[in-house]
C-alpha atoms as a PDB file:
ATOM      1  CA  UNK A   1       3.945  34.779  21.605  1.00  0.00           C
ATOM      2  CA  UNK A   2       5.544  36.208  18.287  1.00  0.00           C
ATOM      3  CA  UNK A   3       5.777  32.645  17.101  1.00  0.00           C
ATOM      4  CA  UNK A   4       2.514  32.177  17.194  1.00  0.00           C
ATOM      5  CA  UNK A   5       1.512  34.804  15.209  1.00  0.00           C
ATOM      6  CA  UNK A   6       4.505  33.954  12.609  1.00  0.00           C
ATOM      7  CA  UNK A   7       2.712  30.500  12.552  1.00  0.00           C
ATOM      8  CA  UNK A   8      -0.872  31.910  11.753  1.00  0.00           C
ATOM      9  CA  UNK A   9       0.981  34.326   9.682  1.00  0.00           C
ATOM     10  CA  UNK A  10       2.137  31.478   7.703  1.00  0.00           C
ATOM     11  CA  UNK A  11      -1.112  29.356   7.555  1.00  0.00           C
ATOM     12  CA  UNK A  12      -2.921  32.586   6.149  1.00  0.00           C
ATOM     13  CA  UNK A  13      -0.295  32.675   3.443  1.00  0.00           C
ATOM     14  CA  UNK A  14      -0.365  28.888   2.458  1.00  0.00           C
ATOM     15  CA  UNK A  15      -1.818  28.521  -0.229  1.00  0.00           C
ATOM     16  CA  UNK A  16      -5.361  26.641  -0.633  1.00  0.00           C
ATOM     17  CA  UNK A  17      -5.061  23.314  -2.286  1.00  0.00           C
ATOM     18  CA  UNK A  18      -7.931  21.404  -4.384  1.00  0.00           C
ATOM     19  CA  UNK A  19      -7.735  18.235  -5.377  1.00  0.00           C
ATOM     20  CA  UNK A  20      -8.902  14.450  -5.288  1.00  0.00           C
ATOM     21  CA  UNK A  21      -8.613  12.360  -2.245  1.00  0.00           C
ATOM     22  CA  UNK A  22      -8.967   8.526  -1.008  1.00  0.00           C
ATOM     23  CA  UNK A  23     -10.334   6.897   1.815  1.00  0.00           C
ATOM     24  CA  UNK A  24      -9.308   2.934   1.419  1.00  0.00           C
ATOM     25  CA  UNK A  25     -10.596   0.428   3.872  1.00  0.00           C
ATOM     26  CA  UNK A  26      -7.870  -2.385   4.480  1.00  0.00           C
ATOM     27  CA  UNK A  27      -9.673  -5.010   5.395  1.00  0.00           C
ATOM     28  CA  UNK A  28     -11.954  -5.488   2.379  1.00  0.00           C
ATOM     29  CA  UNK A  29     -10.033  -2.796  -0.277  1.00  0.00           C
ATOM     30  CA  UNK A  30     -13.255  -0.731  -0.870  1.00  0.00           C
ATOM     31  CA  UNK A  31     -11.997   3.087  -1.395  1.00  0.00           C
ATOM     32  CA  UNK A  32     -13.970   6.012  -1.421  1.00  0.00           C
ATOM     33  CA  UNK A  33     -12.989   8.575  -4.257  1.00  0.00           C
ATOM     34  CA  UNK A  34     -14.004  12.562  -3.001  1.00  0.00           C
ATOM     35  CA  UNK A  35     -13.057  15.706  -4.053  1.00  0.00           C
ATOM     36  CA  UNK A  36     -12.449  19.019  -2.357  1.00  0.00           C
ATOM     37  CA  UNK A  37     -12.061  22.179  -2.758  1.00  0.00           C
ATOM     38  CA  UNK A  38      -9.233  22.704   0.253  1.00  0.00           C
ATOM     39  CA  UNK A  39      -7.220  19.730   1.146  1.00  0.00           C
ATOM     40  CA  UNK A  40      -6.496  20.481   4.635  1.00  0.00           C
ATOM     41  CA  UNK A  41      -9.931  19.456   5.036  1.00  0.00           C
ATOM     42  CA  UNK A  42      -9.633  16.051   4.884  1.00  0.00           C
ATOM     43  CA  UNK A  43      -9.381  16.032   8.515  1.00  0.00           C
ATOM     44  CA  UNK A  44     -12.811  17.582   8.275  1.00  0.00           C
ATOM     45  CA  UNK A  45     -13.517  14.136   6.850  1.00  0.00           C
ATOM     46  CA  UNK A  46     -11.892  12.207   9.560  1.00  0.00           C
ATOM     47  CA  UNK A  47     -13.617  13.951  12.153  1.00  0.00           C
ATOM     48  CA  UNK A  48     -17.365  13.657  10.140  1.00  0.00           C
ATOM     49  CA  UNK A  49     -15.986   9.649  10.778  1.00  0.00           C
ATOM     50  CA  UNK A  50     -15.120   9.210  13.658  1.00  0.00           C
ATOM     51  CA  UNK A  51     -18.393  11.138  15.228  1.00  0.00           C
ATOM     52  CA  UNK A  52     -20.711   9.232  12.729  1.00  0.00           C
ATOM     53  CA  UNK A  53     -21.908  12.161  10.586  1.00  0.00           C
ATOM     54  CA  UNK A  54     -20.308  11.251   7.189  1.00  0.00           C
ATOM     55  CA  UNK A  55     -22.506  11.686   4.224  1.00  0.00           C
ATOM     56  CA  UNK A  56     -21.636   8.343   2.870  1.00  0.00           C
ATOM     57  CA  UNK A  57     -23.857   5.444   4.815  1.00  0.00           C
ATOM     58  CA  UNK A  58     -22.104   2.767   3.684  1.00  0.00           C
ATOM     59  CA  UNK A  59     -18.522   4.579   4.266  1.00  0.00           C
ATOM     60  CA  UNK A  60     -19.820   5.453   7.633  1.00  0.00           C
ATOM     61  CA  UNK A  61     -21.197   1.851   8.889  1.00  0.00           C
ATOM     62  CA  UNK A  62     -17.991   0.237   8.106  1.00  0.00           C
ATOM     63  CA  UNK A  63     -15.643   2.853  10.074  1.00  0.00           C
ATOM     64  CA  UNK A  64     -18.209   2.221  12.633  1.00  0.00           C
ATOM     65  CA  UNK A  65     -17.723  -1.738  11.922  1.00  0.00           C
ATOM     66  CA  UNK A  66     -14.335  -1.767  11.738  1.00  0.00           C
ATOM     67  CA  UNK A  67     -12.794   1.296  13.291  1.00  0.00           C
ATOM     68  CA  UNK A  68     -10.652   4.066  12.285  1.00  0.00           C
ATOM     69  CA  UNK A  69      -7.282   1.790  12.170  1.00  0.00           C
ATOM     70  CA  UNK A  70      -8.563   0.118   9.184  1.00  0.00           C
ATOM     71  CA  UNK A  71      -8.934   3.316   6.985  1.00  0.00           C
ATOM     72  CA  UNK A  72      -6.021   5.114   5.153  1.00  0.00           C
ATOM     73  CA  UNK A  73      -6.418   8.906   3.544  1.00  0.00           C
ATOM     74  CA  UNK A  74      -4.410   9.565   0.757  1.00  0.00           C
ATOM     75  CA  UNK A  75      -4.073  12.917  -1.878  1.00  0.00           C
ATOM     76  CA  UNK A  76      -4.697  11.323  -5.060  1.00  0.00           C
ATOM     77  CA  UNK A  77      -4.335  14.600  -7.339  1.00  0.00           C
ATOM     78  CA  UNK A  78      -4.081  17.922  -6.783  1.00  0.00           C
ATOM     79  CA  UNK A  79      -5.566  20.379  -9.088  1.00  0.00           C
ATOM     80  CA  UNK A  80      -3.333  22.570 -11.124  1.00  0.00           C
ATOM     81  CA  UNK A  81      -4.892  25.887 -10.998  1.00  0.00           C
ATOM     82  CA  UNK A  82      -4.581  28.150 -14.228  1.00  0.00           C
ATOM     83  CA  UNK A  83      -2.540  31.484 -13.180  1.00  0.00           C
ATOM     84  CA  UNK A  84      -4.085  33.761 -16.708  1.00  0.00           C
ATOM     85  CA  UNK A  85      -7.515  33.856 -17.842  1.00  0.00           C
ATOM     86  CA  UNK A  86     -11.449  32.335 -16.628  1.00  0.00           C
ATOM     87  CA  UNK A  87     -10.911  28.892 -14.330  1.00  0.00           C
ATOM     88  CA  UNK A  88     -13.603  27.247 -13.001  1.00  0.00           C
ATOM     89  CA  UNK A  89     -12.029  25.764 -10.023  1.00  0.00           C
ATOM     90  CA  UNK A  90     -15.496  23.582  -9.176  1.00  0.00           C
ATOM     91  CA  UNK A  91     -15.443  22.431 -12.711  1.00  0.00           C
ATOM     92  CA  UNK A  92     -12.347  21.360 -13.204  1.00  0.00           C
ATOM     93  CA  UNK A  93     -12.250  19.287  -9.850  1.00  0.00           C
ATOM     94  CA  UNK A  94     -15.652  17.421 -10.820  1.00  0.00           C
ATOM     95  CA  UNK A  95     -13.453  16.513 -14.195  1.00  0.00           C
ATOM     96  CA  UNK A  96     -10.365  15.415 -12.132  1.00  0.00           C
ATOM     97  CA  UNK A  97     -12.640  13.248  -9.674  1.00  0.00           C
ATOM     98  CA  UNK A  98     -14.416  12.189 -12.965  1.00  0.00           C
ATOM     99  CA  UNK A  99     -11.008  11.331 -14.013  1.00  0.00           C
ATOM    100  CA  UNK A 100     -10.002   9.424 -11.221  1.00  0.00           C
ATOM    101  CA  UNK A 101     -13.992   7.474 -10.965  1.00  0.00           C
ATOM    102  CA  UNK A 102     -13.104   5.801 -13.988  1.00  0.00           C
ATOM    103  CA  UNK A 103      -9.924   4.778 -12.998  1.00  0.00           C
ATOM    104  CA  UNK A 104     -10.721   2.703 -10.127  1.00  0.00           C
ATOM    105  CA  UNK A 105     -14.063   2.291 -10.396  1.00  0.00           C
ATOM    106  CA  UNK A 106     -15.038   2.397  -6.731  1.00  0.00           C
ATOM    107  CA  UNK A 107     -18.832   0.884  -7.130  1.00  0.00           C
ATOM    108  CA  UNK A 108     -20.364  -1.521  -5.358  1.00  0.00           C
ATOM    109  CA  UNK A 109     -18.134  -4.599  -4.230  1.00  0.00           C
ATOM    110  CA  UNK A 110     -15.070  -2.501  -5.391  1.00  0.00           C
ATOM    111  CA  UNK A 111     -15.999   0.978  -3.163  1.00  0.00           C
ATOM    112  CA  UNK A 112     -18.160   3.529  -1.619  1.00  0.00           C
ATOM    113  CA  UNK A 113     -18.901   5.793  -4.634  1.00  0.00           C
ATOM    114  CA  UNK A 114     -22.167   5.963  -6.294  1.00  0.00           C
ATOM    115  CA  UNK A 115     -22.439   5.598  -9.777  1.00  0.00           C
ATOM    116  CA  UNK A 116     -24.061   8.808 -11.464  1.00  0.00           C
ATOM    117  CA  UNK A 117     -27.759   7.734 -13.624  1.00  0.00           C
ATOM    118  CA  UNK A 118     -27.136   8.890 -17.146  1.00  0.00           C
END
């Protein structure tokens, strides 16, 4: 019993990680680029999946297509957090994901993402 509570002990101490995440299908290479503001989360993701509630239709319809074995998660970036002064941890994270959007590019044939209307 005193483990236990040294283990929740220790998950209320970890610290809470933002930062940029991928979902990459195998079989045709489309990602998904998402942010969050807690990384453990990502099974959050997973689970929206796997019991088709994901926000992203065209994510969802090909996990439903072509099952959870042909998707990899991966922590792109994590955001650096600033320890003095104002930081606008939302912010920042839309700039990272921003960031990491124009890097790969994941529209259309290439990925899930939606690009933004200017």
């Amino acid at each position: 019993m005193e483990h236990k509570k040294e283990l929740k002990q220790l998950y209320k101490e970890t610290e809470i990680e933002a930062g940029i995440y991928q979902i990459k299908n195998t079989m045709n290479e489309k990602i998904f680029i998402g942010s969050t503001r807690n990384l453990k989360t990502l099974n959050g993701a997973k689970f929206m999946l796997e019991t088709g509630g994901h926000t992203n239709k065209m994510l969802q319809e090909d996990w439903n297509h072509f099952g959870k074995n042909a998707f990899t998660f991966e922590v792109l970036e994590i955001l650096k957090k600033k320890k003095e002064g104002y930081f606008d941890e939302k912010k920042e994270l839309e700039k990272l994901k921003e960031k990491w959007l124009n890097e790969f590019q994941p529209y259309e044939e290439s990925g899930y993402n939606q690009k933004k209307n200017s």
